[in-house]
Protein backbone atom coordinates (compact mmCIF):
# COMPACT_ATOMS: atom_id res chain seq x y z
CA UNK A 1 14.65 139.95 69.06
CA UNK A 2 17.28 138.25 71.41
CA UNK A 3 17.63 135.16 69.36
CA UNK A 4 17.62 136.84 65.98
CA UNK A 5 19.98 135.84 63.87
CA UNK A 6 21.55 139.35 62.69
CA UNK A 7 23.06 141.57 65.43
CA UNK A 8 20.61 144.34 66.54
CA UNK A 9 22.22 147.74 68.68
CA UNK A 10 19.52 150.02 69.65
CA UNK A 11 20.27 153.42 71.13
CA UNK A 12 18.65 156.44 72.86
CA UNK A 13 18.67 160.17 71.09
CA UNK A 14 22.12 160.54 73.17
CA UNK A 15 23.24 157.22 71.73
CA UNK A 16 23.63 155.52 74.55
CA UNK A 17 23.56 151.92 73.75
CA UNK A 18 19.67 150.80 75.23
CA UNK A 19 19.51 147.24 73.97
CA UNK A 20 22.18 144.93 72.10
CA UNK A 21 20.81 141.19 71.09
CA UNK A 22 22.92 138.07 71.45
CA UNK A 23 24.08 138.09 68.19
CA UNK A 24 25.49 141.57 68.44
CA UNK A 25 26.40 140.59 72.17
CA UNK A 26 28.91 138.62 70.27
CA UNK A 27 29.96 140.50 67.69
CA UNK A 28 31.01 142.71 70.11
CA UNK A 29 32.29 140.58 72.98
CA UNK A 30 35.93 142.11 72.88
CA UNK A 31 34.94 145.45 73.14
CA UNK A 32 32.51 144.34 76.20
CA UNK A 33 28.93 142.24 75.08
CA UNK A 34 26.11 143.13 76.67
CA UNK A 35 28.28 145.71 79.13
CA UNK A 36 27.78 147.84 76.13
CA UNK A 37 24.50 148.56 76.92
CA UNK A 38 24.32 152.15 78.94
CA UNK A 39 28.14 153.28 76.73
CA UNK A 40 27.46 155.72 74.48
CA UNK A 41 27.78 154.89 70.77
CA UNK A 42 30.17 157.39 69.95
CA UNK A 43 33.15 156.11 71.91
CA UNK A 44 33.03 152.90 69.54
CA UNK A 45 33.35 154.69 66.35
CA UNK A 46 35.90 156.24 64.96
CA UNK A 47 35.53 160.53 63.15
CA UNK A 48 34.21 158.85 59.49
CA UNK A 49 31.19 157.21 61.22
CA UNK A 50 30.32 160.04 63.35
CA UNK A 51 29.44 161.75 60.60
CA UNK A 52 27.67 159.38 59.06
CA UNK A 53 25.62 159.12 62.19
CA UNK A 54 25.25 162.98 62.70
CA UNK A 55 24.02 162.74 58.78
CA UNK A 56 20.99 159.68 59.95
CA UNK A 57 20.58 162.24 62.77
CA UNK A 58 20.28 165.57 60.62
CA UNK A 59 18.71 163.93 57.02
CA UNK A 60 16.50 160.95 59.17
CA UNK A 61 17.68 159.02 56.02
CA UNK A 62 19.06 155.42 57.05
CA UNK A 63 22.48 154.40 55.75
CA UNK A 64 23.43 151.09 54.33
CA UNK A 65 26.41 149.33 53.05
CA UNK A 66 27.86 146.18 52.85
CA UNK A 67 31.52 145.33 54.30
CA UNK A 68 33.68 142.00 54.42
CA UNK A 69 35.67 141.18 57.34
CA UNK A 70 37.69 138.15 58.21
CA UNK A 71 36.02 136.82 54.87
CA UNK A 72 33.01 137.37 55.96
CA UNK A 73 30.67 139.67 54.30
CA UNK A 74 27.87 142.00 56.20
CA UNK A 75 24.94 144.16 55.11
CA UNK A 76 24.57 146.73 57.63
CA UNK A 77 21.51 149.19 57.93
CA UNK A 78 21.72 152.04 60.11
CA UNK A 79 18.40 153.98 60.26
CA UNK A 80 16.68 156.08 63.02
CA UNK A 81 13.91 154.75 65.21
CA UNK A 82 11.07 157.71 66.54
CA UNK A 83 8.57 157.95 68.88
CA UNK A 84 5.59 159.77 68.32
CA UNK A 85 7.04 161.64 64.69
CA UNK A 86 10.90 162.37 66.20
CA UNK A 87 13.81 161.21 65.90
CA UNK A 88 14.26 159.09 69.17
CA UNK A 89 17.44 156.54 68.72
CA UNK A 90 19.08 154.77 65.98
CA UNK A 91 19.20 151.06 65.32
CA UNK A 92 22.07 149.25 63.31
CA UNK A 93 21.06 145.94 61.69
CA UNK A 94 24.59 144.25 60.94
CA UNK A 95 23.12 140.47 58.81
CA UNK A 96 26.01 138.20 57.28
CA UNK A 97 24.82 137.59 53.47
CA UNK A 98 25.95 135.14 51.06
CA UNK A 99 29.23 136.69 48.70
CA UNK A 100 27.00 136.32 45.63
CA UNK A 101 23.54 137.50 46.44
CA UNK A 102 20.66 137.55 43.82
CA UNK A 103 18.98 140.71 43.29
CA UNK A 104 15.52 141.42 42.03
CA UNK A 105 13.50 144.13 40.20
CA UNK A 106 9.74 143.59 40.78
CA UNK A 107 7.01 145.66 39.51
């Protein structure tokens, strides 16, 4: 998982960041890299994605979007993890995609 090439934040049911990969590492390097890991999630969102995360909490439905920054453009999943049936973390999948993606309807 270190060496994937998407960045990968994993936290606990308190959302306090338990494992960030490289990639994210990066991502993240002004707000701290891998000193992220043990901060709790919340303090790096802002009100509009605390919801959304209290939603993943309350529904157990993942969320996903795509964004472009600095002209680059992201998918990002955000879906719980469990352990053993519950809810036990959530994990946020960030994966740069091409501008002009195909998309497929198989049957």
């Amino acid at each position: 998982m270190e060496e994937f090439p998407a960045a990968v934040t994993v936290t606990d049911r308190d959302l306090i960041i338990t494992y960030i990969n490289a990639k994210a590492a990066k991502t993240f390097e002004k707000e701290g890299g891998k000193d992220l890991v043990g901060r709790n999630l919340l303090a790096c969102h802002k009100h509009r994605s605390i919801e959304i995360i209290e939603r993943i909490f309350g529904t157990g439905e993942p969320n996903a979007y795509t964004i472009e920054k600095k002209g680059v453009k992201k998918f990002i999943y955000q879906a719980p993890w469990r352990r053993n049936g519950e809810i036990a973390g959530l994990v946020e999948i960030s994966a740069e995609i091409p501008f002009e993606i195909p998309h497929f309807v198989r049957d």
